[in-house]
Protein backbone atom coordinates (compact mmCIF):
# COMPACT_ATOMS: atom_id res chain seq x y z
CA UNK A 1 86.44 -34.05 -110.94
CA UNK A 2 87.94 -34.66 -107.77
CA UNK A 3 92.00 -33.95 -107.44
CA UNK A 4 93.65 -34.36 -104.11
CA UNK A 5 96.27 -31.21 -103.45
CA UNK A 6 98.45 -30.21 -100.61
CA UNK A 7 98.92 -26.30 -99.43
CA UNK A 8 102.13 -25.32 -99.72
CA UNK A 9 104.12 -21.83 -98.98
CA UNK A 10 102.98 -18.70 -100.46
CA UNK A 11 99.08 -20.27 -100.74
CA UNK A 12 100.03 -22.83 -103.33
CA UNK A 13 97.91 -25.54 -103.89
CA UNK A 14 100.55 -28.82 -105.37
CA UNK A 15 98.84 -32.22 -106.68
CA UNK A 16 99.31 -34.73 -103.65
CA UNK A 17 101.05 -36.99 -105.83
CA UNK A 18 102.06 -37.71 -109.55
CA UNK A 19 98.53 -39.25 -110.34
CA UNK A 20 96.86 -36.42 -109.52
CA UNK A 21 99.48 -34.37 -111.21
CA UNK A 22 98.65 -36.44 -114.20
CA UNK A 23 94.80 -35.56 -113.90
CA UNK A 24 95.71 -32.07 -113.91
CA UNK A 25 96.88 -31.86 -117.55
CA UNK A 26 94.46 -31.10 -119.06
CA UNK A 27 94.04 -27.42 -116.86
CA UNK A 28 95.71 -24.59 -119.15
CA UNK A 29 98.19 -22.07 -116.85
CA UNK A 30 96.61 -19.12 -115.98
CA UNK A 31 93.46 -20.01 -116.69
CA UNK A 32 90.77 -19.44 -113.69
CA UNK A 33 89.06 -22.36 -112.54
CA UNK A 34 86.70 -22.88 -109.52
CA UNK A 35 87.24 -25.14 -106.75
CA UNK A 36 84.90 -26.49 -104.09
CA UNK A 37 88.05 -27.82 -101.14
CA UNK A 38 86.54 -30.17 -98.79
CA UNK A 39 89.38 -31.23 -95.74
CA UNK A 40 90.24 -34.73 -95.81
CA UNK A 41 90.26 -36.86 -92.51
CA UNK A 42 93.59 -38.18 -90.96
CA UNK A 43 92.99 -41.69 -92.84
CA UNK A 44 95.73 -43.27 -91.10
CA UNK A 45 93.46 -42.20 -87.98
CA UNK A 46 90.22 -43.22 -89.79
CA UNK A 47 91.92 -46.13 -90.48
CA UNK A 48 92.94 -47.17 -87.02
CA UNK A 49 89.35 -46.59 -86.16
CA UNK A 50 87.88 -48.95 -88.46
CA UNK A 51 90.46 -51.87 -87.49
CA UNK A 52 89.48 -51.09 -83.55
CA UNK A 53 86.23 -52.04 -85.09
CA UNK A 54 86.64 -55.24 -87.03
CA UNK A 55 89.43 -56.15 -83.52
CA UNK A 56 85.86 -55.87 -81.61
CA UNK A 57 83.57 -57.45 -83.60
CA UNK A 58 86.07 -60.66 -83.84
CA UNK A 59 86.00 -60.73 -80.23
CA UNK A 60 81.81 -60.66 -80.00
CA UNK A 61 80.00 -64.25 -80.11
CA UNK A 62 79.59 -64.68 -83.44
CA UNK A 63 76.83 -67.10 -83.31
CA UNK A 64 74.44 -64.90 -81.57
CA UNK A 65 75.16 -62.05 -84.33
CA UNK A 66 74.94 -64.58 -87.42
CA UNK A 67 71.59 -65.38 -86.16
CA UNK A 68 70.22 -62.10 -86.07
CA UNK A 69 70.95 -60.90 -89.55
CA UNK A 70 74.10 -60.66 -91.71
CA UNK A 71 77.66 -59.64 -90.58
CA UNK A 72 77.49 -56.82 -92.29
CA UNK A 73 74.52 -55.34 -90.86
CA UNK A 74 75.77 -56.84 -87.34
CA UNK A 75 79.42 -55.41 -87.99
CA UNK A 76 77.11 -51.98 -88.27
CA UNK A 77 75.21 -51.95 -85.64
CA UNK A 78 78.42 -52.99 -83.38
CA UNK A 79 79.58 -49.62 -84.29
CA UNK A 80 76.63 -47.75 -84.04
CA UNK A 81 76.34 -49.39 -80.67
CA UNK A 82 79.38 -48.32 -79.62
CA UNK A 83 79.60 -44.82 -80.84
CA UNK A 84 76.54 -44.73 -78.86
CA UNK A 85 77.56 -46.07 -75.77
CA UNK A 86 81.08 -43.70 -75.86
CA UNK A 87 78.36 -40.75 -75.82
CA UNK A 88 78.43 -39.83 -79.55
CA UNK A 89 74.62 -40.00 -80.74
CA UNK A 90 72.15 -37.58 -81.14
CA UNK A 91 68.18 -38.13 -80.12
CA UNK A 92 64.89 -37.55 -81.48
CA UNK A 93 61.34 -37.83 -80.58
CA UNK A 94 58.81 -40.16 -82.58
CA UNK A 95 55.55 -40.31 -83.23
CA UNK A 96 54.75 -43.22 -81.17
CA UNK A 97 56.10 -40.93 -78.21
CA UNK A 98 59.31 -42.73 -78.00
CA UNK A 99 63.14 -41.56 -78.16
CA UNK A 100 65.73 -42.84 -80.54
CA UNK A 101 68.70 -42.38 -80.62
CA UNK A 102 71.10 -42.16 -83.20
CA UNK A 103 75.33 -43.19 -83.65
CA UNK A 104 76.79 -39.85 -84.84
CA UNK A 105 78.31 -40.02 -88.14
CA UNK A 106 82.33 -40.28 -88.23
CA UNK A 107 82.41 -38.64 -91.45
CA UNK A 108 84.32 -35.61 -91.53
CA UNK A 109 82.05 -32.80 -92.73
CA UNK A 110 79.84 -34.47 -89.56
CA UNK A 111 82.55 -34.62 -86.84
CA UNK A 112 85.71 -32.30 -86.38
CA UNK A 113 89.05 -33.78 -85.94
CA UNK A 114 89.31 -33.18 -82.59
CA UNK A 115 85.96 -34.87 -82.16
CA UNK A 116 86.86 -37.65 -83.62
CA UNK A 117 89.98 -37.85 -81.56
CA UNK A 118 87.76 -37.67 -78.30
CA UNK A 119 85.12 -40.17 -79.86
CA UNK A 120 87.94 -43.03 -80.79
CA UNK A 121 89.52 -42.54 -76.94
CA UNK A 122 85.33 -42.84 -75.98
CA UNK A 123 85.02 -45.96 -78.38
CA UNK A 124 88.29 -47.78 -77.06
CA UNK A 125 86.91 -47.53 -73.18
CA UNK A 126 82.93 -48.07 -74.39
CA UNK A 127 84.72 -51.52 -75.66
CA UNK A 128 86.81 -52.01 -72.36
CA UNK A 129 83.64 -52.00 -70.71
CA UNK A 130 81.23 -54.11 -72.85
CA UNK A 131 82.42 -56.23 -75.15
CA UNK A 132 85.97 -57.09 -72.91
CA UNK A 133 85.08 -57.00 -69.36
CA UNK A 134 86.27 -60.26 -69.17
CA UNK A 135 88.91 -61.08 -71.55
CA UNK A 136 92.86 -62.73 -70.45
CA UNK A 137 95.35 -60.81 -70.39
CA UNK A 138 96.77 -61.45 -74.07
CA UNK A 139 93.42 -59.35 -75.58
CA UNK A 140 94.12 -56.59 -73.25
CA UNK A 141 97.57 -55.98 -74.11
CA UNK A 142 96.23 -56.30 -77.78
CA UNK A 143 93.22 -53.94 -76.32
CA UNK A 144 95.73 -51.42 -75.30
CA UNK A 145 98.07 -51.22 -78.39
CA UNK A 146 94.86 -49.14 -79.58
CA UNK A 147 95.81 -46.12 -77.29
């Protein structure tokens, strides 16, 4: 089971909210119980990265990508793409001799919060430079509300 908490003073841990106060009847007081804590992303940040995401794969040529697969998997390699190109990826060798490389993953147990601060700043310029090198001035301004 899976309950969201906040810290609070004195080492407290308080349900986030009253549904997961709710969930949490059924723990007696003062019994011991064991916790694995895992630290949740900003998702208000996560979130902000995701809509950069959809904002640049509305402004790709969509009739090249439908072409080449579904817009899901081309929505998914956009971002892979990008990640890549803002310097986020990791590389391996293959057996054919070749190198791939590989989007790092924006999940949080994979990428620190700070990391994921400097990979969205990374992301926004990455798009700047290859998807709207040539866009009017009305997508830039919309470009730069993502800063």
């Amino acid at each position: 089971m899976k309950i969201k908490f906040y810290k609070a003073q004195a080492g407290v841990l308080v349900p986030a909210d009253e549904v997961e106060a709710e969930r949490m009847v059924r723990f007696k007081t003062g019994e011991i119980y064991e916790i694995d804590i895992k630290l949740s992303r900003n998702p208000k940040f996560l979130a902000k990265m995701m809509v950069f995401f959809n904002f640049c794969f509305a402004h790709m040529d969509g009739v090249v990508i439908l072409e080449h697969g579904s817009e899901k998997m081309q929505r998914e390699r956009m971002r892979k793409d990008l990640t890549i190109l803002a310097g986020f990826y990791e590389q391996s060798y293959r057996l054919d001799g070749s190198i791939r490389t590989e989007a790092k993953s924006l999940a949080f147990e994979n990428m620190s919060e700070e990391d994921f601060s400097d990979c969205y700043h990374a992301v926004v310029q990455a798009a700047m430079k290859h998807i709207f090198k040539s866009s009017d001035e009305s997508i830039y301004n919309q470009l730069m509300s993502f800063f």
